[in-house]
Protein backbone atom coordinates (compact mmCIF):
# COMPACT_ATOMS: atom_id res chain seq x y z
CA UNK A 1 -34.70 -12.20 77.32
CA UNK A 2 -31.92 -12.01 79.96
CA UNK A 3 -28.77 -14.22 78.97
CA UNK A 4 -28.49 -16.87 82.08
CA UNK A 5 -24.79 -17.97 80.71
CA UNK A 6 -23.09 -21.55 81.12
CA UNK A 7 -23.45 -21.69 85.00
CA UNK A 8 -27.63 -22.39 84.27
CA UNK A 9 -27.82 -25.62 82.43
CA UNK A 10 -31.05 -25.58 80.93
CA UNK A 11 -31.04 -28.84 78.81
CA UNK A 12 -33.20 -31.27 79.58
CA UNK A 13 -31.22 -34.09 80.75
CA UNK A 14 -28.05 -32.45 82.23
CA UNK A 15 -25.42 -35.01 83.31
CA UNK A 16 -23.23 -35.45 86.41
CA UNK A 17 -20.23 -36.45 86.31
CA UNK A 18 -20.06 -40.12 87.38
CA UNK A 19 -16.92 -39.34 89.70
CA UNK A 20 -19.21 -37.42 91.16
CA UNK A 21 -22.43 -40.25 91.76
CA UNK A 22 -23.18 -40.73 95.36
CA UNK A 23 -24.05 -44.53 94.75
CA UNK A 24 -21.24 -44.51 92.21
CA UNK A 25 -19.27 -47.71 93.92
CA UNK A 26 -22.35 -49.84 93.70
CA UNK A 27 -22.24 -53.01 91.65
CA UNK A 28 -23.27 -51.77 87.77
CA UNK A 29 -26.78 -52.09 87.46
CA UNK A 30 -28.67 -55.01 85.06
CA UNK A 31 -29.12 -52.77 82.05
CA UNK A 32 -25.85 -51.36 82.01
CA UNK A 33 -24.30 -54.93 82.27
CA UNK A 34 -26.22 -55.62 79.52
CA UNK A 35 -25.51 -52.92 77.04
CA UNK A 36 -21.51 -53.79 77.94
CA UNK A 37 -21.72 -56.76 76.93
CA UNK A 38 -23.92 -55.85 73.97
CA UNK A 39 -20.57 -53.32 72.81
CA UNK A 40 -18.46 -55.75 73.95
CA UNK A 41 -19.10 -58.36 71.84
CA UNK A 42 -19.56 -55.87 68.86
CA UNK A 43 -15.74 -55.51 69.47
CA UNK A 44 -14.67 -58.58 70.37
CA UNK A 45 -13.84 -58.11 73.60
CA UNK A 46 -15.14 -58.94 77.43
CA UNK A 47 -16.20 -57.17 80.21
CA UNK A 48 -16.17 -58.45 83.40
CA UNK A 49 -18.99 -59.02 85.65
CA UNK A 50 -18.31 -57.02 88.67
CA UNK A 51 -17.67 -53.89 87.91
CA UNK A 52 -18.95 -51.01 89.88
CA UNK A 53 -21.42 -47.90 88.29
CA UNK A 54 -19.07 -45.49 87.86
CA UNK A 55 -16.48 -47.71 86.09
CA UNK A 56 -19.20 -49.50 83.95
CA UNK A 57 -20.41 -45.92 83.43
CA UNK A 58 -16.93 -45.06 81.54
CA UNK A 59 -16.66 -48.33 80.15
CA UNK A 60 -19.33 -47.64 77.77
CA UNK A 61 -18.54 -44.61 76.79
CA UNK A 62 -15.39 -46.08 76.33
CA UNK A 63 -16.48 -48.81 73.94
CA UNK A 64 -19.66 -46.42 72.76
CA UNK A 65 -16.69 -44.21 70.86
CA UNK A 66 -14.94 -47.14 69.60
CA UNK A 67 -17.49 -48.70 68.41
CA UNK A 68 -18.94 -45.57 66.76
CA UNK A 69 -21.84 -45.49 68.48
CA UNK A 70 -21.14 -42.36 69.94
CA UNK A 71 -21.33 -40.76 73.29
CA UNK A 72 -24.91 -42.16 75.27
CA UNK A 73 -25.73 -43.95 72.39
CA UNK A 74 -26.13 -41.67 69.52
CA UNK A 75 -25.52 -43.34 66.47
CA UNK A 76 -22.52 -41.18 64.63
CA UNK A 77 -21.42 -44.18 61.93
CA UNK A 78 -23.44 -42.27 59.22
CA UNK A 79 -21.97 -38.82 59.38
């Protein structure tokens, strides 16, 4: 089997870079609004309510680390 090296992302979910989202200064989307205010209130904390994608987008990875969620919601509390 040929290597195809790190420039052939073969995972099944790659992710772009949300600097790099074409409909990245759109307002945040319901879900994501929802799951910030979910961490948010975990923390203690508030979000505001017009934020756009990409910012919500770092947000929650943001709060998803110090929260100990973990990046894209992987639980890493236990480990």
């Amino acid at each position: 089997m040929a290597d195809i090296g790190p420039e052939h992302d073969v995972s099944p979910t790659p992710e772009k870079d949300p600097d790099d989202w074409i409909t990245g200064d759109a307002p945040m989307t319901g879900p994501q609004r929802s799951y910030l205010h979910t961490l948010a209130q975990e923390l203690g904390e508030t979000v505001p309510d017009n934020l756009t994608k990409v910012t919500a987008s770092k947000l929650i990875d943001e709060l998803q680390r110090r929260s100990g969620r973990g990046i894209r919601g992987e639980d890493t509390s236990s480990t």
